[in-house]
PDB file of N, CA and C in Angstrom:
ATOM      1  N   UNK A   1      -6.658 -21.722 -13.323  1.00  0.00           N
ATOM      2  CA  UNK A   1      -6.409 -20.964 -12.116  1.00  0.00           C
ATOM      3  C   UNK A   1      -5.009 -20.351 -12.140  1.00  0.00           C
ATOM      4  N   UNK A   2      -3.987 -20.731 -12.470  1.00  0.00           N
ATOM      5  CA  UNK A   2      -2.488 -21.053 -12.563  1.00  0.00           C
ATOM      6  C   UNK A   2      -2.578 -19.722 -13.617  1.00  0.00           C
ATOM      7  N   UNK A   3      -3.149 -19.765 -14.719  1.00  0.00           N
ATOM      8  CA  UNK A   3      -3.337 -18.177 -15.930  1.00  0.00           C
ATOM      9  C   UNK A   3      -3.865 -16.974 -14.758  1.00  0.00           C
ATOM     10  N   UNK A   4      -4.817 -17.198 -14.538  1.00  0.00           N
ATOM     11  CA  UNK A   4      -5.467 -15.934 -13.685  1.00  0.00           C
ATOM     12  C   UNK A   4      -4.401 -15.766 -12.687  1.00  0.00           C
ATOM     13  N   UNK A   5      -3.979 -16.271 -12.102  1.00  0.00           N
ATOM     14  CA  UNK A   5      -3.142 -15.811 -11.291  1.00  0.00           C
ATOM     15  C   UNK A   5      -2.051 -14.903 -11.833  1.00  0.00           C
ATOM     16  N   UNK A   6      -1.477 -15.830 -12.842  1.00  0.00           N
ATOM     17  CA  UNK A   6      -0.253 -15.111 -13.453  1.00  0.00           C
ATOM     18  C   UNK A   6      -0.653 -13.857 -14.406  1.00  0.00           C
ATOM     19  N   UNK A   7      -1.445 -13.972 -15.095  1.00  0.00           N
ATOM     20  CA  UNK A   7      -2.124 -13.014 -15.584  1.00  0.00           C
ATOM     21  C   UNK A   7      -2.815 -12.115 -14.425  1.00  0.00           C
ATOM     22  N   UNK A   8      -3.183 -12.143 -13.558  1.00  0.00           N
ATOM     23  CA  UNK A   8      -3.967 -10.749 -12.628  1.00  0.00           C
ATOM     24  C   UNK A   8      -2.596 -10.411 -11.617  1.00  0.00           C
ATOM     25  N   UNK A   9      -1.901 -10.879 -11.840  1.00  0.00           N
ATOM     26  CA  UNK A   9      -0.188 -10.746 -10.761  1.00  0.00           C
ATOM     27  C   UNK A   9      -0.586 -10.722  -9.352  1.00  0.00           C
ATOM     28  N   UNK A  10      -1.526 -12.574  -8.881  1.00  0.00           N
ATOM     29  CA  UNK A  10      -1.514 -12.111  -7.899  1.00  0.00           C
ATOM     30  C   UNK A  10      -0.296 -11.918  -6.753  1.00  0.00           C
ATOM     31  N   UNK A  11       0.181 -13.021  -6.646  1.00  0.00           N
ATOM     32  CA  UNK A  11       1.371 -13.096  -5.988  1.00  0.00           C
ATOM     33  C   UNK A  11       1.921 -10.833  -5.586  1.00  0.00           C
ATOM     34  N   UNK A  12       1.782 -10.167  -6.845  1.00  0.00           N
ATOM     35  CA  UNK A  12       2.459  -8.646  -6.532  1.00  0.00           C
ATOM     36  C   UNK A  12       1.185  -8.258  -5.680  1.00  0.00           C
ATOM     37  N   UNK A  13       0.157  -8.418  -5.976  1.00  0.00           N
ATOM     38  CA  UNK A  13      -1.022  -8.183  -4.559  1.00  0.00           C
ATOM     39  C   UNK A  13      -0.891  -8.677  -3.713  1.00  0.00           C
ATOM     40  N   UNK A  14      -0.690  -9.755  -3.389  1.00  0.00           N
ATOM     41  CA  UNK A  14      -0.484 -10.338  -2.383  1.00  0.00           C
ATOM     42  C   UNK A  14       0.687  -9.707  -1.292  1.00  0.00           C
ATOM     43  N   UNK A  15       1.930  -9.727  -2.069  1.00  0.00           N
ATOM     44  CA  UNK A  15       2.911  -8.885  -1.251  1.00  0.00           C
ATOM     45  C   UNK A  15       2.913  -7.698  -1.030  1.00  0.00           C
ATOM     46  N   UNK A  16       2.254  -6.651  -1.858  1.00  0.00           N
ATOM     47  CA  UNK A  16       2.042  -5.579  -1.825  1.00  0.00           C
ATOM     48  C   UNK A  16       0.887  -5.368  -0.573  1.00  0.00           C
ATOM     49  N   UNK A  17      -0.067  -6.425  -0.080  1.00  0.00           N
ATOM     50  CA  UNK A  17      -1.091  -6.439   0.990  1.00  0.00           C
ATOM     51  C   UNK A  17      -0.199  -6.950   2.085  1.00  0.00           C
ATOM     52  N   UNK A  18       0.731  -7.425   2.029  1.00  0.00           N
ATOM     53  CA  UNK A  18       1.405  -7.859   3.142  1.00  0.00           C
ATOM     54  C   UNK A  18       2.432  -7.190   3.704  1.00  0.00           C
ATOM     55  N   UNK A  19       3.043  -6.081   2.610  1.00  0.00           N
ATOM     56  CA  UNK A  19       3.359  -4.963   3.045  1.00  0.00           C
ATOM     57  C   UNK A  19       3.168  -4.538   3.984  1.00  0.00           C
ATOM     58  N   UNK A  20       1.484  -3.891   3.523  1.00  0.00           N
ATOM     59  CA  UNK A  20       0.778  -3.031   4.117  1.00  0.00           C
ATOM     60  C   UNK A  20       0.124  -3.387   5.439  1.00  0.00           C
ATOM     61  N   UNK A  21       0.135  -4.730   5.944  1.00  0.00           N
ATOM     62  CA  UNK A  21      -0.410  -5.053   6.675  1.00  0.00           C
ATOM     63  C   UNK A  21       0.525  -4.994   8.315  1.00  0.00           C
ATOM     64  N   UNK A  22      -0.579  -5.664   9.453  1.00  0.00           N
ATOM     65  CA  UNK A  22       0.483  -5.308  10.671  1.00  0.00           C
ATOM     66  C   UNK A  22       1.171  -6.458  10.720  1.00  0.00           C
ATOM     67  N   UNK A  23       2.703  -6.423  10.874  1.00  0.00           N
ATOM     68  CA  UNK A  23       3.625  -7.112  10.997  1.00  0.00           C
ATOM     69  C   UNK A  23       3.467  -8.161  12.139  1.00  0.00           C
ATOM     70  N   UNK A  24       2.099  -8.452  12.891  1.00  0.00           N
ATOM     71  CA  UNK A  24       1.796  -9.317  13.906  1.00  0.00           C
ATOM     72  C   UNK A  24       1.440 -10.384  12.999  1.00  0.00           C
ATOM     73  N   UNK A  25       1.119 -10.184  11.564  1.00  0.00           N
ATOM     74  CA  UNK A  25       0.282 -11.554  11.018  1.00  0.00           C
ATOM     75  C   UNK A  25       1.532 -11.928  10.181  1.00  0.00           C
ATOM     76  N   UNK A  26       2.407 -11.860  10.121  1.00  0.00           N
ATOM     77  CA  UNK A  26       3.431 -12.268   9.337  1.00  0.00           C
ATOM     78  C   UNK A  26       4.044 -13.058  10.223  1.00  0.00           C
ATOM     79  N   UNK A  27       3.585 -14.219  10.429  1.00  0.00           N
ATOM     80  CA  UNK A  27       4.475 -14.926  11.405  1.00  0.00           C
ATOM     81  C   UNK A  27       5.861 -16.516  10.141  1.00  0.00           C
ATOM     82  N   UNK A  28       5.767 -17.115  11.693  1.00  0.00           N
ATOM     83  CA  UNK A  28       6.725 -18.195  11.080  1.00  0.00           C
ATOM     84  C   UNK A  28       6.023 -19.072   9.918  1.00  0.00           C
ATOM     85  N   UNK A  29       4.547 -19.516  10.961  1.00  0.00           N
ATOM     86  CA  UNK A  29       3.364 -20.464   9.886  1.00  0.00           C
ATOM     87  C   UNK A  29       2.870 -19.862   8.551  1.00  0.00           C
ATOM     88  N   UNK A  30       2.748 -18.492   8.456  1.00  0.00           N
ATOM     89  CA  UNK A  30       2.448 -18.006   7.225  1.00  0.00           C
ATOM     90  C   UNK A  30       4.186 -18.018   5.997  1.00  0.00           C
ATOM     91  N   UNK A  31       5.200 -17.724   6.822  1.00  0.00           N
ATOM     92  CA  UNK A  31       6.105 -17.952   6.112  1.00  0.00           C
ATOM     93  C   UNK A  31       6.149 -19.953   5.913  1.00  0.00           C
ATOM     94  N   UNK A  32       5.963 -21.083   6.554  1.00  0.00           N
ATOM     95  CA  UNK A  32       5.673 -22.046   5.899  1.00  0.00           C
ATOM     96  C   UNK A  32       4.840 -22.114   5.044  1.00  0.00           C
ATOM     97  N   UNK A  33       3.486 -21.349   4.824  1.00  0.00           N
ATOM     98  CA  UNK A  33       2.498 -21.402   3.730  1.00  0.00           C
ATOM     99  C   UNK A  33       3.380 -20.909   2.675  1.00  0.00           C
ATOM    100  N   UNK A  34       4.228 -20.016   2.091  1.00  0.00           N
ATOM    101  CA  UNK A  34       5.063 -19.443   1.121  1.00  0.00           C
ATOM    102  C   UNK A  34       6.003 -20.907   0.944  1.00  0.00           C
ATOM    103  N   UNK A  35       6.493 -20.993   1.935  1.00  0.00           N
ATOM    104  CA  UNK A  35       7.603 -22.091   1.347  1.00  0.00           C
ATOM    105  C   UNK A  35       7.352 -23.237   0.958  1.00  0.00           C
ATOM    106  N   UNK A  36       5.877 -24.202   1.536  1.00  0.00           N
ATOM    107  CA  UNK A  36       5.286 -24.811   0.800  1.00  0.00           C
ATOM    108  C   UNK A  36       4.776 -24.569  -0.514  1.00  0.00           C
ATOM    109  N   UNK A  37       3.917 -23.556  -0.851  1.00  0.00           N
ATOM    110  CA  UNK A  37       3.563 -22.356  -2.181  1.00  0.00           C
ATOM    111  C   UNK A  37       4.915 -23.110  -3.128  1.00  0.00           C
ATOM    112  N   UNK A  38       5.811 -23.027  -2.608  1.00  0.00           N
ATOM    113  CA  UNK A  38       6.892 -22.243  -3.622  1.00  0.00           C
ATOM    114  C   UNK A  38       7.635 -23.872  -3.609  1.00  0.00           C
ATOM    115  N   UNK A  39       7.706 -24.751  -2.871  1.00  0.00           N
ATOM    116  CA  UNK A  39       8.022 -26.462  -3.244  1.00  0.00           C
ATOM    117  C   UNK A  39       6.944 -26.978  -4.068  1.00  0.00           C
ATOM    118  N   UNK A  40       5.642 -26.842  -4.225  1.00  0.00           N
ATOM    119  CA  UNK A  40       4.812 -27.027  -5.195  1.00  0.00           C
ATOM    120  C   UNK A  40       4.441 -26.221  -6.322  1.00  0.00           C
ATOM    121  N   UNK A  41       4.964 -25.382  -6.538  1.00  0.00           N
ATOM    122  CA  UNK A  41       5.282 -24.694  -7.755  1.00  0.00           C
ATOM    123  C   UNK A  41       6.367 -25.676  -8.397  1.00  0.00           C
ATOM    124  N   UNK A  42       7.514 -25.816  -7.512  1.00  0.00           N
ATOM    125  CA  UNK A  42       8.402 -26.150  -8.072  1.00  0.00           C
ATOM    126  C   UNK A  42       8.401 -27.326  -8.683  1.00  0.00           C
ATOM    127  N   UNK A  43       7.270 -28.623  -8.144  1.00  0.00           N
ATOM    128  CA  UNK A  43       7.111 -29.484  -8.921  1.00  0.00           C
ATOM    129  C   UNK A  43       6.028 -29.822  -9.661  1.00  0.00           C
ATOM    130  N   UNK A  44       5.633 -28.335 -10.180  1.00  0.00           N
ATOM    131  CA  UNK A  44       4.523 -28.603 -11.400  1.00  0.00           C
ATOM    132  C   UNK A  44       5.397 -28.447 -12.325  1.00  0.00           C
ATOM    133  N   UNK A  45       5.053 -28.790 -13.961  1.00  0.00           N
ATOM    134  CA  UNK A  45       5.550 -29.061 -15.214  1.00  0.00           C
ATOM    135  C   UNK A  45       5.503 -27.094 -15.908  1.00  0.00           C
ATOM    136  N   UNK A  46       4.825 -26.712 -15.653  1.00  0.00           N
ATOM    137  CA  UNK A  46       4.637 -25.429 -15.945  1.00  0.00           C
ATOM    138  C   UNK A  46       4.068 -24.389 -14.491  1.00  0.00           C
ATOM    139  N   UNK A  47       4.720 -24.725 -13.735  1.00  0.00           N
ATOM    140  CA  UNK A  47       4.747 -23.492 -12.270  1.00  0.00           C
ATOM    141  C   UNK A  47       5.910 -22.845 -12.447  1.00  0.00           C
ATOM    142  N   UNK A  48       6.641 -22.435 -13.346  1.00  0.00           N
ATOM    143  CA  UNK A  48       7.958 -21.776 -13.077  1.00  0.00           C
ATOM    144  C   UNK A  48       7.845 -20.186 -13.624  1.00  0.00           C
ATOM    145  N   UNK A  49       6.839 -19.969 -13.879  1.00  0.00           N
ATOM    146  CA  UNK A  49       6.348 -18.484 -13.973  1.00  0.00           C
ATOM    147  C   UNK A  49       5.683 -18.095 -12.919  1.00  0.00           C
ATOM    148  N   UNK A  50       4.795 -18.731 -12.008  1.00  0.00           N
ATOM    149  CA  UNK A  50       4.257 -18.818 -10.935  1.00  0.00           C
ATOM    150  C   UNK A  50       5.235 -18.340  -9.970  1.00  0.00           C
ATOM    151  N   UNK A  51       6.416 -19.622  -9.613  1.00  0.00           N
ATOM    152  CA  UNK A  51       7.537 -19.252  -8.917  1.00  0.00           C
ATOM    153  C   UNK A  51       8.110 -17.685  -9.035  1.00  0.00           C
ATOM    154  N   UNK A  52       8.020 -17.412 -10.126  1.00  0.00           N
ATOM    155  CA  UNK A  52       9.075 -16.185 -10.015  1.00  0.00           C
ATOM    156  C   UNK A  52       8.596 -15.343  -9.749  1.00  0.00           C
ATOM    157  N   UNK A  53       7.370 -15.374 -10.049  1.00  0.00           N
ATOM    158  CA  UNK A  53       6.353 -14.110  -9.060  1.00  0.00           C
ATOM    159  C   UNK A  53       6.461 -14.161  -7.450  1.00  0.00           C
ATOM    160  N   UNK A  54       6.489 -15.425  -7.093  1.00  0.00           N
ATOM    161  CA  UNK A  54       6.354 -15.723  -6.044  1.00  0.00           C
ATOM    162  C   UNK A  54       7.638 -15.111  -5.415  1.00  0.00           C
ATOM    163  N   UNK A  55       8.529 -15.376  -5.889  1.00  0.00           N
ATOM    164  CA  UNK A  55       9.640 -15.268  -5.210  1.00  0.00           C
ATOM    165  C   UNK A  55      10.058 -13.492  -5.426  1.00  0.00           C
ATOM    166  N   UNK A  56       9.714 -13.010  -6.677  1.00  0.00           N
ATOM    167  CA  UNK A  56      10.129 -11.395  -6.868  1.00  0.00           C
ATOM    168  C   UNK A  56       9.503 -10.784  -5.570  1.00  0.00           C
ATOM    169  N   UNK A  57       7.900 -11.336  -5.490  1.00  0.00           N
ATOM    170  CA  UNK A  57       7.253 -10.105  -4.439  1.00  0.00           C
ATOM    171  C   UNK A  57       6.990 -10.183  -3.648  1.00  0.00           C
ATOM    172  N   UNK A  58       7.448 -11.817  -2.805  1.00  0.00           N
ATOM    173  CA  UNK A  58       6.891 -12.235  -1.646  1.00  0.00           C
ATOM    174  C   UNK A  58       8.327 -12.542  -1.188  1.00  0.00           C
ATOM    175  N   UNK A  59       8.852 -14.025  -1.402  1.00  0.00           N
ATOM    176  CA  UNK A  59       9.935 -14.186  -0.923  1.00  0.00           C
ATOM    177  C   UNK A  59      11.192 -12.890  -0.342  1.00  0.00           C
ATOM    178  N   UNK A  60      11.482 -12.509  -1.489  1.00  0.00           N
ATOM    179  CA  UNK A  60      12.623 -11.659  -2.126  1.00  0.00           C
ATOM    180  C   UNK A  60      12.498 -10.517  -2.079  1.00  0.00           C
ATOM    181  N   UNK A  61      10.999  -9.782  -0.926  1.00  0.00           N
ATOM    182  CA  UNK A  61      10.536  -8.770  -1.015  1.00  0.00           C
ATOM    183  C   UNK A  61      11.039  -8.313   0.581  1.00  0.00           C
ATOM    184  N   UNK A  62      12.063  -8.090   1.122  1.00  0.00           N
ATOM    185  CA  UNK A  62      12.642  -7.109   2.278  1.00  0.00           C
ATOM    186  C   UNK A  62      11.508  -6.509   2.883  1.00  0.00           C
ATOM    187  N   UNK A  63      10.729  -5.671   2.197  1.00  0.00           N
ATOM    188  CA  UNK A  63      10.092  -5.274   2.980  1.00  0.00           C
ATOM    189  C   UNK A  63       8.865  -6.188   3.928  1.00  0.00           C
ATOM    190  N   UNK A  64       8.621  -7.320   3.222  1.00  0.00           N
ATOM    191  CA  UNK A  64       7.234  -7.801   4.149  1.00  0.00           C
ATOM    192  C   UNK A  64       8.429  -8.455   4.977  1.00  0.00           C
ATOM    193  N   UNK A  65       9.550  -8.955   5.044  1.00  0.00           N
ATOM    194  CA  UNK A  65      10.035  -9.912   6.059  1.00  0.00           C
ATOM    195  C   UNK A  65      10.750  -8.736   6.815  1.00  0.00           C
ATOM    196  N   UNK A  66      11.377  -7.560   6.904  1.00  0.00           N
ATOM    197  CA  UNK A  66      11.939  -7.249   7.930  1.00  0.00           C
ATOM    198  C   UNK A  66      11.472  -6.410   9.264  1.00  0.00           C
ATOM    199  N   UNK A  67      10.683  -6.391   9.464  1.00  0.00           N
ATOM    200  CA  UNK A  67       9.745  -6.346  10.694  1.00  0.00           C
ATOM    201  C   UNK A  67       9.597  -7.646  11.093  1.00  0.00           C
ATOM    202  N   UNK A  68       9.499  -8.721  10.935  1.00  0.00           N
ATOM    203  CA  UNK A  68       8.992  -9.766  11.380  1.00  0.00           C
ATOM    204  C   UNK A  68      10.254 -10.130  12.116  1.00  0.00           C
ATOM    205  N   UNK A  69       9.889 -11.090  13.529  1.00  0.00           N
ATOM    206  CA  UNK A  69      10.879 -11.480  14.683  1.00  0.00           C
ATOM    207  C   UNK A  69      12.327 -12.129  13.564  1.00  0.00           C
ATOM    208  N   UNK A  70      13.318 -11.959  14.314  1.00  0.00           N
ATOM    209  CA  UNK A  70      14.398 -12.631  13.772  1.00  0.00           C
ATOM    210  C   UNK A  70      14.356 -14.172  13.546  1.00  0.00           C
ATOM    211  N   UNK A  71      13.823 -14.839  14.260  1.00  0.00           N
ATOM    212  CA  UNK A  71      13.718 -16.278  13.703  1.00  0.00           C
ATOM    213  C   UNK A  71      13.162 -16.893  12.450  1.00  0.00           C
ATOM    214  N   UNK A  72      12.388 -15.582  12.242  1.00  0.00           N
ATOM    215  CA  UNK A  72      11.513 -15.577  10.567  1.00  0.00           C
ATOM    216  C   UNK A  72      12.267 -15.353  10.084  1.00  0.00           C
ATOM    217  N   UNK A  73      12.839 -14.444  10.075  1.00  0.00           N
ATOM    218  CA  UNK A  73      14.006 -13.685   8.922  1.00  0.00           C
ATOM    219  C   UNK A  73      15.573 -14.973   9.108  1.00  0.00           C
ATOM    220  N   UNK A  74      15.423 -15.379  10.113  1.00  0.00           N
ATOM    221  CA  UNK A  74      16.635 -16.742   9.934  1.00  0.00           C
ATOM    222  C   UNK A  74      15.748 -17.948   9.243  1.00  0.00           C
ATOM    223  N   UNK A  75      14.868 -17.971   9.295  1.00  0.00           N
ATOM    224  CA  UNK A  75      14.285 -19.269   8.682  1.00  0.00           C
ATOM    225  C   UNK A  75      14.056 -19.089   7.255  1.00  0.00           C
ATOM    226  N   UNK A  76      13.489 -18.018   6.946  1.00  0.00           N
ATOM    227  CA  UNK A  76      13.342 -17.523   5.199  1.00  0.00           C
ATOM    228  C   UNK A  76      15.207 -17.745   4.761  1.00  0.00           C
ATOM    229  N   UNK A  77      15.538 -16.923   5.324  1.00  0.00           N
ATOM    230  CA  UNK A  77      17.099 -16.627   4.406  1.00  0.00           C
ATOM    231  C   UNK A  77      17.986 -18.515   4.370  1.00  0.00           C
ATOM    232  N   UNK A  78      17.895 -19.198   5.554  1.00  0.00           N
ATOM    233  CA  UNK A  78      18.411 -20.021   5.410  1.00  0.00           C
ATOM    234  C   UNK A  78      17.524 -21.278   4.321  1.00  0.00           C
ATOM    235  N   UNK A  79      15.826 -21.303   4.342  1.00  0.00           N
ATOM    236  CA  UNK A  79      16.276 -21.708   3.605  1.00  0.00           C
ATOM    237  C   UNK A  79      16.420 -21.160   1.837  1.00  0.00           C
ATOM    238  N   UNK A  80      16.382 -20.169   2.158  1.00  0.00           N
ATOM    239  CA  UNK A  80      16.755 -20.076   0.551  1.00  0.00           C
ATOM    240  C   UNK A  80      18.370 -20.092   0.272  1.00  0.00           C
ATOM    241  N   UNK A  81      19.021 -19.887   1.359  1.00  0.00           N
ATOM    242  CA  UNK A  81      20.229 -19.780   1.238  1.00  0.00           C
ATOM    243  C   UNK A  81      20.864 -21.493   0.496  1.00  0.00           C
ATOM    244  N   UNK A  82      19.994 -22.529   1.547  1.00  0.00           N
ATOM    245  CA  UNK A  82      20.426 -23.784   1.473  1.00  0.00           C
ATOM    246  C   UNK A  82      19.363 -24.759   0.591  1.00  0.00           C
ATOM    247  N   UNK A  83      18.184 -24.889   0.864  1.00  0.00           N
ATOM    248  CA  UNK A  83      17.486 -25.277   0.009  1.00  0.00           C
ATOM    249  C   UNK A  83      16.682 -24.716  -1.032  1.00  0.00           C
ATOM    250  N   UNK A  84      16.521 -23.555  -1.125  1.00  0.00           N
ATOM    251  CA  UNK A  84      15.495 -23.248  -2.289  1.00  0.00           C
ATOM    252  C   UNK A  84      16.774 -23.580  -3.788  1.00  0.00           C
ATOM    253  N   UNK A  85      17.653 -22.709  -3.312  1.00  0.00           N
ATOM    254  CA  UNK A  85      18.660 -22.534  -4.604  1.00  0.00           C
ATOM    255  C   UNK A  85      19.360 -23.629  -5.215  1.00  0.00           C
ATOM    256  N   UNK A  86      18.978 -24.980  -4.082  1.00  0.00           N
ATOM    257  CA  UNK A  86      19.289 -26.396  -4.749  1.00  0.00           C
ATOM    258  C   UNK A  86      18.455 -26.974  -6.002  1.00  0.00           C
ATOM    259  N   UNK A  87      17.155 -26.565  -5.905  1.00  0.00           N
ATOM    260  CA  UNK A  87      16.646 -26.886  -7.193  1.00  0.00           C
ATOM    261  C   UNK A  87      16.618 -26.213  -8.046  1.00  0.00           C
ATOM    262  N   UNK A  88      16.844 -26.990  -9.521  1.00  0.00           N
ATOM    263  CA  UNK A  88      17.290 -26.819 -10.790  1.00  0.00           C
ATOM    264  C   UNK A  88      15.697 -25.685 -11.273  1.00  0.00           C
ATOM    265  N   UNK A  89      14.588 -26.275 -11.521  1.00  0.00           N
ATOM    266  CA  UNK A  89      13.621 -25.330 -11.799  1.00  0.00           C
ATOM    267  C   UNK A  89      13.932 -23.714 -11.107  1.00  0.00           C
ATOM    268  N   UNK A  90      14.380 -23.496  -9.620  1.00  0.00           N
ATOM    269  CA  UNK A  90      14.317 -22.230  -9.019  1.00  0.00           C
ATOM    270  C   UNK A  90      15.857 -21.732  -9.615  1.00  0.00           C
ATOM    271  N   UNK A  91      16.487 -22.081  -9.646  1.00  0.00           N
ATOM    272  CA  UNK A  91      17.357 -21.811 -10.267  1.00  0.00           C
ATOM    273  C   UNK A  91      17.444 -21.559 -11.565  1.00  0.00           C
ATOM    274  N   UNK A  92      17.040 -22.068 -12.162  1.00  0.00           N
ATOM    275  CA  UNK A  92      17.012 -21.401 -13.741  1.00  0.00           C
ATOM    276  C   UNK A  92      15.681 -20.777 -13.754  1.00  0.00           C
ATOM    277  N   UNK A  93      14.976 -20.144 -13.183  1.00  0.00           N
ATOM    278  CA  UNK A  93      14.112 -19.466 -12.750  1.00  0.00           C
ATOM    279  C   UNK A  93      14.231 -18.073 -12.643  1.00  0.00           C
ATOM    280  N   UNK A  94      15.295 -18.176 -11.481  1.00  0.00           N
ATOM    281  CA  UNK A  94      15.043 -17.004 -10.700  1.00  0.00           C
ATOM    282  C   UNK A  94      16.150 -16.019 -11.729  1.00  0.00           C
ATOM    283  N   UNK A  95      15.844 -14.666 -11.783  1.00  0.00           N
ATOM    284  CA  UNK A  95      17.312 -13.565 -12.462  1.00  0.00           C
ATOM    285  C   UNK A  95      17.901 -13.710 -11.062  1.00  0.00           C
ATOM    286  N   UNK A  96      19.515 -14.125 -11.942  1.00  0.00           N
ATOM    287  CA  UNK A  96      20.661 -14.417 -10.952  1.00  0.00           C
ATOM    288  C   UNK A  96      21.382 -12.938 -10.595  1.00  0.00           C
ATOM    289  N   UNK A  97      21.212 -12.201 -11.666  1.00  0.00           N
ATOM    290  CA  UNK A  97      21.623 -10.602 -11.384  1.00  0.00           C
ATOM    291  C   UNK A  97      21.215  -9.784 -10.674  1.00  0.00           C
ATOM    292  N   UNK A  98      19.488  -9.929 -11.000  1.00  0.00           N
ATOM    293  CA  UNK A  98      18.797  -9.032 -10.066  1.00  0.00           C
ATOM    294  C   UNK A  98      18.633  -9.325  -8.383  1.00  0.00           C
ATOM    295  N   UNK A  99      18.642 -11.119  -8.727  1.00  0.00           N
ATOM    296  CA  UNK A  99      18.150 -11.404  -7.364  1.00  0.00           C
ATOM    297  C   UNK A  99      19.685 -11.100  -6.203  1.00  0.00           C
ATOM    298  N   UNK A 100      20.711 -11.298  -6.720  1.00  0.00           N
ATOM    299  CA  UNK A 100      21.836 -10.520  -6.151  1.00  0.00           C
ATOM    300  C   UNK A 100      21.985  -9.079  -5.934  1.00  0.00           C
ATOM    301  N   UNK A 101      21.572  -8.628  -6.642  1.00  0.00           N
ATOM    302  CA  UNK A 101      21.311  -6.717  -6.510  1.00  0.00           C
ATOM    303  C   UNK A 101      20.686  -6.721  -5.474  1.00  0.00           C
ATOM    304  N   UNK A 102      19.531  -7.486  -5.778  1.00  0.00           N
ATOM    305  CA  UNK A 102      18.111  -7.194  -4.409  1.00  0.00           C
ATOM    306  C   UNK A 102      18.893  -6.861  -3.113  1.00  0.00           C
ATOM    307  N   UNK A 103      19.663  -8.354  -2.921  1.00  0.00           N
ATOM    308  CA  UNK A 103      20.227  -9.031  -1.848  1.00  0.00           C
ATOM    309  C   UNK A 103      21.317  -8.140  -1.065  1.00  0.00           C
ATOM    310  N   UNK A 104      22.120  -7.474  -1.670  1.00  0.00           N
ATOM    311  CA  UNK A 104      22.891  -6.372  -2.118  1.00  0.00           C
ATOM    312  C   UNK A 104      22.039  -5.163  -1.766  1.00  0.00           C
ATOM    313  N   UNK A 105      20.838  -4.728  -1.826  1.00  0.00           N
ATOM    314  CA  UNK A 105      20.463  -3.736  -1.310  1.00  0.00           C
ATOM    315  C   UNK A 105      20.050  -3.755  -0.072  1.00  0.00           C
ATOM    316  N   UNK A 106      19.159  -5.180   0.269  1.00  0.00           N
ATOM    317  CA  UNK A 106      18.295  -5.256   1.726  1.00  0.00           C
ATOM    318  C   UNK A 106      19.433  -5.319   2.151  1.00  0.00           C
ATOM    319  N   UNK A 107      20.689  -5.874   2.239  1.00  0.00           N
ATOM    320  CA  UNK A 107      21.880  -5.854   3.493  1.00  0.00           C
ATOM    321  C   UNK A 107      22.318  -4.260   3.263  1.00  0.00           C
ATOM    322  N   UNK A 108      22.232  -3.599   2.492  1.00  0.00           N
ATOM    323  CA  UNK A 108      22.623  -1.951   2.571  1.00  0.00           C
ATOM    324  C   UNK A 108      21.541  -1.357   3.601  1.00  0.00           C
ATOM    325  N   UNK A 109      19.809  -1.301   3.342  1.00  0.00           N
ATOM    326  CA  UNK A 109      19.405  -0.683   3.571  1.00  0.00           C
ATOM    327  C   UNK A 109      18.608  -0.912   4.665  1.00  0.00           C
ATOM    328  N   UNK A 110      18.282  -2.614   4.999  1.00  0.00           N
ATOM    329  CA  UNK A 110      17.865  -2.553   6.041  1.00  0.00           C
ATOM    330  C   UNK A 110      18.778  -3.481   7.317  1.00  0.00           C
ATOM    331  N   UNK A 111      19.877  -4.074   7.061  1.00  0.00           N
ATOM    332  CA  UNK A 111      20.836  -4.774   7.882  1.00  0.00           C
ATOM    333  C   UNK A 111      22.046  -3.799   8.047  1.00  0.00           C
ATOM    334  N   UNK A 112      22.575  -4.076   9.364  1.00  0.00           N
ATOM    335  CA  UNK A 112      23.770  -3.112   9.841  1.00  0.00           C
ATOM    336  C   UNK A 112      24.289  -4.161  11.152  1.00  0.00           C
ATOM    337  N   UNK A 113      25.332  -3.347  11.081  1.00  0.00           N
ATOM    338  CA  UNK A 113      26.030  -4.089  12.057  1.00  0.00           C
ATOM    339  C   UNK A 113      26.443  -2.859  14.006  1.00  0.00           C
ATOM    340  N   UNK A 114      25.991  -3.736  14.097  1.00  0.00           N
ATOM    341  CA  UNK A 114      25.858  -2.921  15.666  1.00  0.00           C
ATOM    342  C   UNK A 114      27.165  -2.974  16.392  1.00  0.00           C
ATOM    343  N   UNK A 115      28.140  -1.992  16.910  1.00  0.00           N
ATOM    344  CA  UNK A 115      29.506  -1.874  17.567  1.00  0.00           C
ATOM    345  C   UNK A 115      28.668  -2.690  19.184  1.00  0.00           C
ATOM    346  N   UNK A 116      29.390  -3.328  19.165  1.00  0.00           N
ATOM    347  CA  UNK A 116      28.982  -4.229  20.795  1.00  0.00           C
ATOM    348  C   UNK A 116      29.175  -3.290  21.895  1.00  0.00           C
ATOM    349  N   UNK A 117      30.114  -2.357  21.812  1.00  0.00           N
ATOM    350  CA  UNK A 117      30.869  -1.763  22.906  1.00  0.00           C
ATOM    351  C   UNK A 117      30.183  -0.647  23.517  1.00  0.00           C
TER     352      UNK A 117
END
């Protein structure tokens, strides 16, 4: 199952459908289904190709999370901020270059800072 997946890229369908979809079904519980997804990847012996799909087109993908309410978008970022990047598998996993570029772009292109006044 674990080949077909990685081999048919589902994980890039998957995000690529979640894209496309209405930003009402992207809630908090579907973002726990990902973050569970992605703690049991992390402790299979060979899920770390799995993971990085997971994380290129779903996690790490700006576009399906920024429509979604701010408490989603605080709950994804923190925990990857604090726990995903603690484990050693996601970490030597993930591209440390790109996934900083990414990071580096969604705060360019879709975060700003609002004058209060």
């Amino acid at each position: 199952m674990q080949e077909q997946m990685l081999g048919g890229k589902g994980f890039l369908v998957i995000g690529y459908l979640l894209e496309k979809s209405s930003r009402v079904h992207i809630t908090r519980a579907v973002l726990e289904q990902f973050l569970s997804f992605a703690k049991y990847l992390d402790g299979l012996s060979h899920g770390a190709p799995l993971l990085k799909q997971l994380c290129d087109h779903i996690l790490f993908n700006p576009a399906i999370w920024i429509h979604t309410p701010a408490k989603v978008q605080l709950s994804l970022y923190t925990y990857l901020s604090a726990e995903f990047i603690g484990t050693a598998t996601i970490y030597n996993t993930i591209r440390r270059i790109g996934t900083v570029l990414q990071l580096m772009h969604t705060l360019k292109y879709y975060y700003w800072v609002v004058n209060p006044a």
